[in-house]
PDB file of N, CA and C in Angstrom:
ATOM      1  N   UNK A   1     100.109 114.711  72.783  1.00  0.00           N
ATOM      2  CA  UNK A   1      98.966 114.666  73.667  1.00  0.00           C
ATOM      3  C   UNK A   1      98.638 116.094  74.103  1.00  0.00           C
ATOM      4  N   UNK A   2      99.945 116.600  75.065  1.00  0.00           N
ATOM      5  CA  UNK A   2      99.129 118.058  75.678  1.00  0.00           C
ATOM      6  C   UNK A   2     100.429 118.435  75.229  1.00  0.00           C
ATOM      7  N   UNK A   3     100.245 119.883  75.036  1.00  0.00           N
ATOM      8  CA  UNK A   3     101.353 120.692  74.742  1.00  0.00           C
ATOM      9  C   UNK A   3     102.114 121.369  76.295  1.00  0.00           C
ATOM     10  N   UNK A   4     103.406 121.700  76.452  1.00  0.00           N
ATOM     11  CA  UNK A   4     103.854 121.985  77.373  1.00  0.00           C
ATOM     12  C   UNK A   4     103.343 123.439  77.893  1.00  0.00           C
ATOM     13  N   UNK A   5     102.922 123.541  79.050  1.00  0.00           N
ATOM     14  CA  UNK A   5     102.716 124.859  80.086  1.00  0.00           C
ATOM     15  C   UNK A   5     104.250 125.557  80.805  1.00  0.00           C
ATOM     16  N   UNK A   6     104.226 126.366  81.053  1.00  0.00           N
ATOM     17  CA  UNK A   6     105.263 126.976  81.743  1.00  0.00           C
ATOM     18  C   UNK A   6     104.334 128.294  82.156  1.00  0.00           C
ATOM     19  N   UNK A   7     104.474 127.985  83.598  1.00  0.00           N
ATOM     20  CA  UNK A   7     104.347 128.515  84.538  1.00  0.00           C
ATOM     21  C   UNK A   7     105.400 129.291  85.430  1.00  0.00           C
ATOM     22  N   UNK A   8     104.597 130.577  85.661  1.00  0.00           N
ATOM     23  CA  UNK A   8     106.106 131.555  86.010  1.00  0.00           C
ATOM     24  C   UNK A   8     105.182 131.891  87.509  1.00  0.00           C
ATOM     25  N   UNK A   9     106.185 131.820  88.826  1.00  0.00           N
ATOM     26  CA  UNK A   9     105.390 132.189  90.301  1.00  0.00           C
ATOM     27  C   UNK A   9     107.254 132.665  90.968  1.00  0.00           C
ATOM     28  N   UNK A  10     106.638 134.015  91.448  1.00  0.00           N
ATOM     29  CA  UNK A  10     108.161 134.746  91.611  1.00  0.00           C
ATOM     30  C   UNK A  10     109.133 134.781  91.068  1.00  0.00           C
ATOM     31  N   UNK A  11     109.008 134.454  89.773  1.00  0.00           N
ATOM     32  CA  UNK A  11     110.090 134.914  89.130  1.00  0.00           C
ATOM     33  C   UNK A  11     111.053 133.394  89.121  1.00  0.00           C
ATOM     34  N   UNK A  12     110.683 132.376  89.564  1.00  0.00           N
ATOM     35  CA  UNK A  12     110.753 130.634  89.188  1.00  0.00           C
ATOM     36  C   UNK A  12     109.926 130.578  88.183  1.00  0.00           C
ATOM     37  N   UNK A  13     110.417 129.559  87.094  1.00  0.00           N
ATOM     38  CA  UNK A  13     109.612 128.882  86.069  1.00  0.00           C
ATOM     39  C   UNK A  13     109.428 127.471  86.003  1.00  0.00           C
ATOM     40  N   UNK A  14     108.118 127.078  86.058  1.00  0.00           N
ATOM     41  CA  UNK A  14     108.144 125.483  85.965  1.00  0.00           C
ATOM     42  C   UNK A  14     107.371 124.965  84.435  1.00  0.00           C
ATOM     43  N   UNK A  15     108.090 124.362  84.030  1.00  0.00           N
ATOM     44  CA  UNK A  15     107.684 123.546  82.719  1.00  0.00           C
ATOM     45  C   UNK A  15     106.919 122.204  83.251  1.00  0.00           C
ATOM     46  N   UNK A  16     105.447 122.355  82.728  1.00  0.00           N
ATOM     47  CA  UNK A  16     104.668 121.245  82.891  1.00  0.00           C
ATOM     48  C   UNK A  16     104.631 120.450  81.935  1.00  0.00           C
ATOM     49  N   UNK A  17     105.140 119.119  81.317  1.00  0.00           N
ATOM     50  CA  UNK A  17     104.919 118.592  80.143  1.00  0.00           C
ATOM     51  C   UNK A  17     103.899 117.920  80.092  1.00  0.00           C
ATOM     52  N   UNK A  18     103.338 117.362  78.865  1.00  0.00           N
ATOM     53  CA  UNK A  18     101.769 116.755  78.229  1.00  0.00           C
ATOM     54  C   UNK A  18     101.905 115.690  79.900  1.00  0.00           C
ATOM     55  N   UNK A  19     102.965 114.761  80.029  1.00  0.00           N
ATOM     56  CA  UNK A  19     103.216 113.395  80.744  1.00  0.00           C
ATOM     57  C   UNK A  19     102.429 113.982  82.324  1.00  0.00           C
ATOM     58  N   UNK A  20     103.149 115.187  82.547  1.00  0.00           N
ATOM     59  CA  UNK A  20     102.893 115.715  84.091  1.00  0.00           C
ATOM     60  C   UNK A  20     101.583 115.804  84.353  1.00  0.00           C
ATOM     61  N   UNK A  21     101.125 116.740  83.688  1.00  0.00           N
ATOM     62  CA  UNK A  21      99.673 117.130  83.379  1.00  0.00           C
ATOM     63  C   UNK A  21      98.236 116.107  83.176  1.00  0.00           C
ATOM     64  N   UNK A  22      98.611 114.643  82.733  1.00  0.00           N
ATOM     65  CA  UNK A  22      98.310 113.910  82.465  1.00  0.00           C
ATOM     66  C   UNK A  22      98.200 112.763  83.855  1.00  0.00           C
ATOM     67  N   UNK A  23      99.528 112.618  84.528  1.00  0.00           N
ATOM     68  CA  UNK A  23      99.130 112.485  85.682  1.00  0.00           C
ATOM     69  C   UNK A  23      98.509 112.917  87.092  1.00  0.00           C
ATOM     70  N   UNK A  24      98.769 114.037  87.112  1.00  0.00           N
ATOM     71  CA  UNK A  24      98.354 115.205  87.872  1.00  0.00           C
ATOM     72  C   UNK A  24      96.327 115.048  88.027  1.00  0.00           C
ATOM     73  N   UNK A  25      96.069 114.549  86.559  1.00  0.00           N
ATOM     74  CA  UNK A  25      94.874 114.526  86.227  1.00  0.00           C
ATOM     75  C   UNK A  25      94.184 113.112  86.590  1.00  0.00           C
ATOM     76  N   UNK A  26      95.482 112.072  86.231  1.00  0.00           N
ATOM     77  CA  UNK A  26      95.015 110.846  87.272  1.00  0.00           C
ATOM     78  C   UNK A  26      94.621 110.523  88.432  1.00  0.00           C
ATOM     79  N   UNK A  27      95.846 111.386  89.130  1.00  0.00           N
ATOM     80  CA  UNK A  27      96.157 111.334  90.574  1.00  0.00           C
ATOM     81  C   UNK A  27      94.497 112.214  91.611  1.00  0.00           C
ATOM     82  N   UNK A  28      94.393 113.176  90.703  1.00  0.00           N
ATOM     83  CA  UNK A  28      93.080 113.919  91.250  1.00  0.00           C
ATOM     84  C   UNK A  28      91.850 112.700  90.920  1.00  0.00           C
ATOM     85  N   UNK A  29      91.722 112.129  90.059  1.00  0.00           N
ATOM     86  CA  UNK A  29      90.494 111.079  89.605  1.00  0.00           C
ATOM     87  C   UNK A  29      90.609 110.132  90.953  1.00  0.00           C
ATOM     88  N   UNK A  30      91.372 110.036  91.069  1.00  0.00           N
ATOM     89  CA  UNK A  30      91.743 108.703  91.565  1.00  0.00           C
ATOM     90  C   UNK A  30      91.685 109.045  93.046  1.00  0.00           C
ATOM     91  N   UNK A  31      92.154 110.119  93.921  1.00  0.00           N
ATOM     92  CA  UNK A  31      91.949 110.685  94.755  1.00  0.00           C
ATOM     93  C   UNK A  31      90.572 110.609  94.910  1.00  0.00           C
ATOM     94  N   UNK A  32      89.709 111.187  94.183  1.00  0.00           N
ATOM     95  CA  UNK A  32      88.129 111.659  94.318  1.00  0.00           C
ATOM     96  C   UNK A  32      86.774 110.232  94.348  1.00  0.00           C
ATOM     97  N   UNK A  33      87.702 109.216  93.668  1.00  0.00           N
ATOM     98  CA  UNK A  33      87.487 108.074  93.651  1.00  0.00           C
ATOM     99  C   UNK A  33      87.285 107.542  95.381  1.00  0.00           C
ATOM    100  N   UNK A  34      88.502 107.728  95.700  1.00  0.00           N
ATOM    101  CA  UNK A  34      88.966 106.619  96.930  1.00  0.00           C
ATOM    102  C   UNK A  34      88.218 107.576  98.214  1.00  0.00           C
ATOM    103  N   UNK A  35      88.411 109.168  98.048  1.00  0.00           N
ATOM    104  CA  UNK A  35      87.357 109.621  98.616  1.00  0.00           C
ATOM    105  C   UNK A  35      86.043 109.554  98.795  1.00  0.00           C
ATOM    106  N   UNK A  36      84.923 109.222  97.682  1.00  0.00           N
ATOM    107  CA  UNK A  36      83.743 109.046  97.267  1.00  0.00           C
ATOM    108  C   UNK A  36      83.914 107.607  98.303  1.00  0.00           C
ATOM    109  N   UNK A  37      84.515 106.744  98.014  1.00  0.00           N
ATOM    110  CA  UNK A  37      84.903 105.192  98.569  1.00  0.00           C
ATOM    111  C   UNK A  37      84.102 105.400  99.744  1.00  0.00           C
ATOM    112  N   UNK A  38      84.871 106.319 100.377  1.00  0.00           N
ATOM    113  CA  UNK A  38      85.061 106.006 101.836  1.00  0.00           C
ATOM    114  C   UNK A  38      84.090 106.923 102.357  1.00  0.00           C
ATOM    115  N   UNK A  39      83.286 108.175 101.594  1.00  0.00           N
ATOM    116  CA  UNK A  39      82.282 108.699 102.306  1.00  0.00           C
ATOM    117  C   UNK A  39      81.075 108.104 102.299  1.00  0.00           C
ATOM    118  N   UNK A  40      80.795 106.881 101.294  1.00  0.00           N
ATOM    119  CA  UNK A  40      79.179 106.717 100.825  1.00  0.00           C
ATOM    120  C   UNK A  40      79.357 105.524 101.332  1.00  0.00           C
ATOM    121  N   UNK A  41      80.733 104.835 101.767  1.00  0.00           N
ATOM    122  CA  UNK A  41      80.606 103.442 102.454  1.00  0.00           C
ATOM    123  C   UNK A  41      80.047 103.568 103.353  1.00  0.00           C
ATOM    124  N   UNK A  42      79.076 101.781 104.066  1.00  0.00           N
ATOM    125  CA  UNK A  42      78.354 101.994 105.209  1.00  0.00           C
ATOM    126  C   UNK A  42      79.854 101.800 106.170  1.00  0.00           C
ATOM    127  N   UNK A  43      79.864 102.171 107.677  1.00  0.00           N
ATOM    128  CA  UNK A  43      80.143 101.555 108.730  1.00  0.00           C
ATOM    129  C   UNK A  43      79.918 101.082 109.097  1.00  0.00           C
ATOM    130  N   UNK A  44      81.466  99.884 109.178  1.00  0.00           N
ATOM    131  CA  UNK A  44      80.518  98.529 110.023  1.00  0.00           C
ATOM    132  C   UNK A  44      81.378  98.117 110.881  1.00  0.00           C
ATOM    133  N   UNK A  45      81.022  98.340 112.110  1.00  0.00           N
ATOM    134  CA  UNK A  45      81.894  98.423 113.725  1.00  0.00           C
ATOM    135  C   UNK A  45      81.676  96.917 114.145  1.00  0.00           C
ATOM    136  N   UNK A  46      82.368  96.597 115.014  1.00  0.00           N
ATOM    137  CA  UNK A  46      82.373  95.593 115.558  1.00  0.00           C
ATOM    138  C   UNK A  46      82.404  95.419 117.188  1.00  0.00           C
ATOM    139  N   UNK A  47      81.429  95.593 117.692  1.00  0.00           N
ATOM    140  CA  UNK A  47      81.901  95.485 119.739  1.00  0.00           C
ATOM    141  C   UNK A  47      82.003  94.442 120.072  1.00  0.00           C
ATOM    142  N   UNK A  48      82.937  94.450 120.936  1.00  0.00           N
ATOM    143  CA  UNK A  48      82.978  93.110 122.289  1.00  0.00           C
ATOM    144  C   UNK A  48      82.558  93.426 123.665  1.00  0.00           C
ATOM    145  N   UNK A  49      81.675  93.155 123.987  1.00  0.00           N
ATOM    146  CA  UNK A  49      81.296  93.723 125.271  1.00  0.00           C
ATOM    147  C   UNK A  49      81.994  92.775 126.177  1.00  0.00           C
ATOM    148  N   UNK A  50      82.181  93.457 126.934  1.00  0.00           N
ATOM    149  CA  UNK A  50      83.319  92.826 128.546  1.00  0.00           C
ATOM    150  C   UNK A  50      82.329  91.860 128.881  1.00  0.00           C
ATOM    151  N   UNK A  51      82.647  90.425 128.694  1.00  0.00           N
ATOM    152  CA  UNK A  51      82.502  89.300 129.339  1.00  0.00           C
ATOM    153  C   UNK A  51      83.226  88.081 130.030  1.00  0.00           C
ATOM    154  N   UNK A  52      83.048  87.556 130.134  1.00  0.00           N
ATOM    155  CA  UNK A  52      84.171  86.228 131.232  1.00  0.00           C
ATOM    156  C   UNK A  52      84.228  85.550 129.752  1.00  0.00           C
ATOM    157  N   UNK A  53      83.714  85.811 128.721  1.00  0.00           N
ATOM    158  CA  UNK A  53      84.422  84.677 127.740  1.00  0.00           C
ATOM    159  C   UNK A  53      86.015  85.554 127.349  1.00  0.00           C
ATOM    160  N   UNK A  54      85.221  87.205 127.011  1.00  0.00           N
ATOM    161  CA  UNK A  54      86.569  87.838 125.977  1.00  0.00           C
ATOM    162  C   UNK A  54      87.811  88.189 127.396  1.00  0.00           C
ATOM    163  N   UNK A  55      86.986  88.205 128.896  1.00  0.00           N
ATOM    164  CA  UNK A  55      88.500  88.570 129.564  1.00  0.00           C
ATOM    165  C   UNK A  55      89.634  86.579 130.289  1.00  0.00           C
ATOM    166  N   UNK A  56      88.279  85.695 129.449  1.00  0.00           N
ATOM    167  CA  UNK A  56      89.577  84.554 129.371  1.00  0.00           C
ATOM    168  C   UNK A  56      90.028  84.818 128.422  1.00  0.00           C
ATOM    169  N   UNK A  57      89.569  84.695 127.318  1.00  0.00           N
ATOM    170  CA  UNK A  57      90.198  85.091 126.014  1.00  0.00           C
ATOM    171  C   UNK A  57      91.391  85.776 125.653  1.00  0.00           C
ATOM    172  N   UNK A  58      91.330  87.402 126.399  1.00  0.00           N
ATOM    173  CA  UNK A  58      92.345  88.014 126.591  1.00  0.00           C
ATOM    174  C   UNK A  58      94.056  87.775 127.665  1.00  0.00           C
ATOM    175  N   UNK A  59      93.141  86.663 128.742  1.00  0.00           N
ATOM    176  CA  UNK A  59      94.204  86.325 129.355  1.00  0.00           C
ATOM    177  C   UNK A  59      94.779  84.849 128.481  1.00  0.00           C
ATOM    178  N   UNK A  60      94.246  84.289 127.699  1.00  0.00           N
ATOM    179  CA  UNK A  60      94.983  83.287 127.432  1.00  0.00           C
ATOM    180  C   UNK A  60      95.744  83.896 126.078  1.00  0.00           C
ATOM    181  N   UNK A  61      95.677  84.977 125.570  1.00  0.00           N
ATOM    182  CA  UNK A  61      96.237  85.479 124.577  1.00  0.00           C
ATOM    183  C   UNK A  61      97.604  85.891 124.742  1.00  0.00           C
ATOM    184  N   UNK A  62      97.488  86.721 126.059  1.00  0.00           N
ATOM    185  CA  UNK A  62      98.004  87.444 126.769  1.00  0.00           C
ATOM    186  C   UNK A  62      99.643  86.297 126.792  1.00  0.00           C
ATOM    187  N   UNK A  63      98.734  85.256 127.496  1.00  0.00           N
ATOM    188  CA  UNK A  63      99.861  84.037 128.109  1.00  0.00           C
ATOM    189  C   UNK A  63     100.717  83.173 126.912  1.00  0.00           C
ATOM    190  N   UNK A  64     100.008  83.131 125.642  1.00  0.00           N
ATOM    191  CA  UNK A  64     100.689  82.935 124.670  1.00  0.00           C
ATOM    192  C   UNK A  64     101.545  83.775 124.292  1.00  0.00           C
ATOM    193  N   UNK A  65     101.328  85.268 124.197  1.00  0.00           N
ATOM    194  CA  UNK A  65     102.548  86.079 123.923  1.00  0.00           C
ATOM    195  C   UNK A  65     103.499  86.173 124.870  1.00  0.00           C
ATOM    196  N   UNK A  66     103.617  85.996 126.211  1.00  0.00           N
ATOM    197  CA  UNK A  66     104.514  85.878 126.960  1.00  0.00           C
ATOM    198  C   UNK A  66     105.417  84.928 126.626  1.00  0.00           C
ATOM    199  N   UNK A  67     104.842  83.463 126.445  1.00  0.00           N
ATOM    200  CA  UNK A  67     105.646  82.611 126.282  1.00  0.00           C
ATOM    201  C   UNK A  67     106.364  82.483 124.507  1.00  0.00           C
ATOM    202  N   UNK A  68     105.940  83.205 123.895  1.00  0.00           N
ATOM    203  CA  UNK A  68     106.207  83.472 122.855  1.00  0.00           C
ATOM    204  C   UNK A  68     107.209  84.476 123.037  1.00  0.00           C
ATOM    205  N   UNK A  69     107.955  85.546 123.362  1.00  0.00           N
ATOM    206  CA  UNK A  69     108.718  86.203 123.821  1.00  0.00           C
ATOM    207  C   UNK A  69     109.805  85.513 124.692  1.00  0.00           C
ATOM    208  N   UNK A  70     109.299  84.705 125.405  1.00  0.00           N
ATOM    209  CA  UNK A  70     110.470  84.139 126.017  1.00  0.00           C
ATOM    210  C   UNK A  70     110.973  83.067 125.211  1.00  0.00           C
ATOM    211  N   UNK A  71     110.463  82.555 124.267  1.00  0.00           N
ATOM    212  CA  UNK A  71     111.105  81.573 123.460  1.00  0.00           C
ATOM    213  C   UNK A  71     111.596  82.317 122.574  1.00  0.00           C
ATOM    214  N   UNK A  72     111.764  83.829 121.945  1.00  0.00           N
ATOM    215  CA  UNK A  72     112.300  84.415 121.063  1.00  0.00           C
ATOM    216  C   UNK A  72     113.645  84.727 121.959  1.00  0.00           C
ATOM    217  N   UNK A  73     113.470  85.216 123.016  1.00  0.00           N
ATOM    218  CA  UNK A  73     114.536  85.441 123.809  1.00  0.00           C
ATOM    219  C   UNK A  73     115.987  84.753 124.453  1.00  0.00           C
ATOM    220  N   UNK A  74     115.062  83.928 124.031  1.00  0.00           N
ATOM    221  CA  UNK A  74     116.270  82.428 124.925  1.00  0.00           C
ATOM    222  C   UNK A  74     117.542  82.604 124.014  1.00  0.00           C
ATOM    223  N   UNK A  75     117.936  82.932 122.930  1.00  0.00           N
ATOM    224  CA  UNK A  75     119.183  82.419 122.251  1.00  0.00           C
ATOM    225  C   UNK A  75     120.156  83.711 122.541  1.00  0.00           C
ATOM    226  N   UNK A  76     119.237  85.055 123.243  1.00  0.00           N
ATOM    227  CA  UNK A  76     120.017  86.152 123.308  1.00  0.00           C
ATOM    228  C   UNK A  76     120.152  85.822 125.023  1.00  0.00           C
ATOM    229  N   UNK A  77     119.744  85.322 125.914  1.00  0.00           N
ATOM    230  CA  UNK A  77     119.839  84.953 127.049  1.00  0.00           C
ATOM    231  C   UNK A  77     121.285  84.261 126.944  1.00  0.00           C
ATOM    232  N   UNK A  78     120.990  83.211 126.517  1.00  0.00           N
ATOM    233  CA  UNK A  78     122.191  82.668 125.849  1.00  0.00           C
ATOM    234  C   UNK A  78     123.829  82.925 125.795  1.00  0.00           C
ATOM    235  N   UNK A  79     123.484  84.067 124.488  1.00  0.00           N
ATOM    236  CA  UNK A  79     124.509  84.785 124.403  1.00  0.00           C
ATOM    237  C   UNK A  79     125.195  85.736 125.573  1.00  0.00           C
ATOM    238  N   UNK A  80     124.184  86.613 126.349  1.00  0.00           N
ATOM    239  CA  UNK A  80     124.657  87.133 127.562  1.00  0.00           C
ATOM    240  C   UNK A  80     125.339  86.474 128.000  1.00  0.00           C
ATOM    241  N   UNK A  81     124.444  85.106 128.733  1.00  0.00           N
ATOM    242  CA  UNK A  81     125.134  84.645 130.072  1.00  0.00           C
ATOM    243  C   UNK A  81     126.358  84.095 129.625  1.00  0.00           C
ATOM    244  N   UNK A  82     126.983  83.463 127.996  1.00  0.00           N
ATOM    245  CA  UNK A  82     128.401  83.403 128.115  1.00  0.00           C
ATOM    246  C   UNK A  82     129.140  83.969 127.579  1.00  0.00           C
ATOM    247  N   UNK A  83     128.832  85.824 127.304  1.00  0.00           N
ATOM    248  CA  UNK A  83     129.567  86.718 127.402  1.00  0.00           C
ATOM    249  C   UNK A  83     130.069  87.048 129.005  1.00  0.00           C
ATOM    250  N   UNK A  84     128.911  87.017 130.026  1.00  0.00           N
ATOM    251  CA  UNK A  84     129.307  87.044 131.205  1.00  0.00           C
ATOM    252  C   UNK A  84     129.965  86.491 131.906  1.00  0.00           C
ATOM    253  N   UNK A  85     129.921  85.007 131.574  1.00  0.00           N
ATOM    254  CA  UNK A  85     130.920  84.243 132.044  1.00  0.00           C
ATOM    255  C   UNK A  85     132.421  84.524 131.283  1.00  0.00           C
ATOM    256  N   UNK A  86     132.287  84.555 130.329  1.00  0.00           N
ATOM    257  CA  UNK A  86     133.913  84.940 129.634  1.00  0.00           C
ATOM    258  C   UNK A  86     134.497  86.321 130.197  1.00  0.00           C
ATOM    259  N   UNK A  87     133.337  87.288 130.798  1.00  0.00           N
ATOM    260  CA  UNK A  87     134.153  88.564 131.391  1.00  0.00           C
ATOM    261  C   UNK A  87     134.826  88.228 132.961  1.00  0.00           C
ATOM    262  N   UNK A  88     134.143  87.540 133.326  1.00  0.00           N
ATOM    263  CA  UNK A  88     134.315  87.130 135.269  1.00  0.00           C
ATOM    264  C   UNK A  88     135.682  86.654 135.071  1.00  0.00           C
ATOM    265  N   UNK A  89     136.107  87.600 136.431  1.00  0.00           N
ATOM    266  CA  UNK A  89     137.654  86.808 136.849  1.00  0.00           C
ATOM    267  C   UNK A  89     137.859  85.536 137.384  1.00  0.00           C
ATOM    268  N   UNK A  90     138.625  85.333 137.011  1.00  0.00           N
ATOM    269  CA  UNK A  90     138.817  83.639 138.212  1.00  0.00           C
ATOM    270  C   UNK A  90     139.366  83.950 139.481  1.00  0.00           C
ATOM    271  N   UNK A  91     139.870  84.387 139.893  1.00  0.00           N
ATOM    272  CA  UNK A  91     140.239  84.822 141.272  1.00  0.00           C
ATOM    273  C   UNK A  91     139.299  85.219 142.250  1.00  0.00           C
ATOM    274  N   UNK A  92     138.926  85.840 143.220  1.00  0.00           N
ATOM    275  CA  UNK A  92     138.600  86.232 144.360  1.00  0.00           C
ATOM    276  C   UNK A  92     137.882  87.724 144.001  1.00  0.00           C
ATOM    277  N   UNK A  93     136.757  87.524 144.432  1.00  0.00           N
ATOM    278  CA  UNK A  93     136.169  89.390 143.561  1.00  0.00           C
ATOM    279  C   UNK A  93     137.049  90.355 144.465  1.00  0.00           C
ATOM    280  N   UNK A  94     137.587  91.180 143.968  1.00  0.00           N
ATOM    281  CA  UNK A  94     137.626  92.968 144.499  1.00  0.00           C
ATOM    282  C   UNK A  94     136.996  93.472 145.871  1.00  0.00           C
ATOM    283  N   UNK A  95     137.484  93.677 146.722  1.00  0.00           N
ATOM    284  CA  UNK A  95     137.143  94.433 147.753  1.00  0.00           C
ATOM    285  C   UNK A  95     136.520  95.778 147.773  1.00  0.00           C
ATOM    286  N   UNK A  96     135.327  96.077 148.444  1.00  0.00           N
ATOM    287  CA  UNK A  96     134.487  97.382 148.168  1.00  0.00           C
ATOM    288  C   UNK A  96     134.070  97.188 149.067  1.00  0.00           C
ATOM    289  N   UNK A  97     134.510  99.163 149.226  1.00  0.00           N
ATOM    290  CA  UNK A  97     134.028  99.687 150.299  1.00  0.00           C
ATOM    291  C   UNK A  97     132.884  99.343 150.533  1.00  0.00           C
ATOM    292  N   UNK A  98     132.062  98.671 151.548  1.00  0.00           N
ATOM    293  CA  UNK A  98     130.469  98.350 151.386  1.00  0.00           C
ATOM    294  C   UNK A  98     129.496 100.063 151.474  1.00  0.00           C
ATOM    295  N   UNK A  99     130.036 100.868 152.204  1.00  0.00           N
ATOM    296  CA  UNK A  99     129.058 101.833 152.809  1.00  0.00           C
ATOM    297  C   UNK A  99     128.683 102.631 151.322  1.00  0.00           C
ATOM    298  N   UNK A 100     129.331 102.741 150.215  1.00  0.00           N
ATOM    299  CA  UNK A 100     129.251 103.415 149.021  1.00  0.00           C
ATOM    300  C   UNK A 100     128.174 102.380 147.975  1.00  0.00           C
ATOM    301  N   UNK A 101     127.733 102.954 147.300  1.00  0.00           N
ATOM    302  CA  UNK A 101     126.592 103.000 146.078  1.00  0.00           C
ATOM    303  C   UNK A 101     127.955 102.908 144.595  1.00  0.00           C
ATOM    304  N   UNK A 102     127.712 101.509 144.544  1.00  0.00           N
ATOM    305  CA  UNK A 102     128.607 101.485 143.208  1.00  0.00           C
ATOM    306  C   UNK A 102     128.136 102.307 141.853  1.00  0.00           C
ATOM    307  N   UNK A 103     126.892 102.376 141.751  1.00  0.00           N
ATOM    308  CA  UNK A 103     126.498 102.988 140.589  1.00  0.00           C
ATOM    309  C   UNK A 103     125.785 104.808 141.273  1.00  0.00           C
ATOM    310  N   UNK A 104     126.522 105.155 142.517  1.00  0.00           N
ATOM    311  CA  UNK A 104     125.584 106.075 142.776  1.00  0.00           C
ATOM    312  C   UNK A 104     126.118 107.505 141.728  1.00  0.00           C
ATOM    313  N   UNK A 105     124.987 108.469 141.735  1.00  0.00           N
ATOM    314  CA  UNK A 105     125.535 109.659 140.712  1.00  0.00           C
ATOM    315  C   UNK A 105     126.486 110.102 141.511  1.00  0.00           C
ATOM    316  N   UNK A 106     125.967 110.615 142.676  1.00  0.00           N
ATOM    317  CA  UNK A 106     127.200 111.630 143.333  1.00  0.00           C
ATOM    318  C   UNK A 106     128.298 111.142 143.619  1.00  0.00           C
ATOM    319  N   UNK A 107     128.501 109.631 143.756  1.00  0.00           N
ATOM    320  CA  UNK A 107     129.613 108.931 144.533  1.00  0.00           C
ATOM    321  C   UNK A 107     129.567 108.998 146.130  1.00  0.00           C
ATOM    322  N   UNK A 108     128.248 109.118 146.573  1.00  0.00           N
ATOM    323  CA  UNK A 108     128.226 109.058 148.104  1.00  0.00           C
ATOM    324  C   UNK A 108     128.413 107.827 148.408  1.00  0.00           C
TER     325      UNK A 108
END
């Protein structure tokens, strides 16, 4: 098909074979293609103007994904609460100092 190029840039050499060259030549068509595509296409936008239909709309969407999340959630809820229960002592909790911040940085 094409005969091989070799190309010399600082003193690196790159061997282009017929195959490279050949795609190289696709890849630009095809590029110029998908470009042309998208400059001579019309635009075609779509608005929703703020009304009481799209802000029920949005709240009942809204309320499906909530409850959709909490039904994904439930089996890791799950799992917590009887990891938590398997960590709890049976005895009498630990005495603490009340006036201190259990998680404080400084330890005040």
């Amino acid at each position: 098909m094409f005969s091989d190029q070799v190309i010399t840039i600082a003193g690196r050499t790159i061997t282009l074979t017929g195959h490279d060259i050949f795609m190289i030549i696709v890849s630009l068509v095809f590029g110029v293609i998908f470009w042309a595509a998208l400059y001579f296409s019309r635009k075609r936008v779509v608005l929703l103007k703020k009304s009481r239909v799209t802000d029920d709309l949005t709240f009942e969407l809204s309320r499906i994904a909530d409850a959709l999340e909490r039904i994904a959630n439930r089996p890791a809820d799950r799992a917590i609460a009887s990891a938590v229960a398997r960590q709890l002592p049976t005895g009498p909790p630990p005495r603490t100092n009340s006036k201190s911040t259990v998680y404080s940085l400084f330890g005040r």
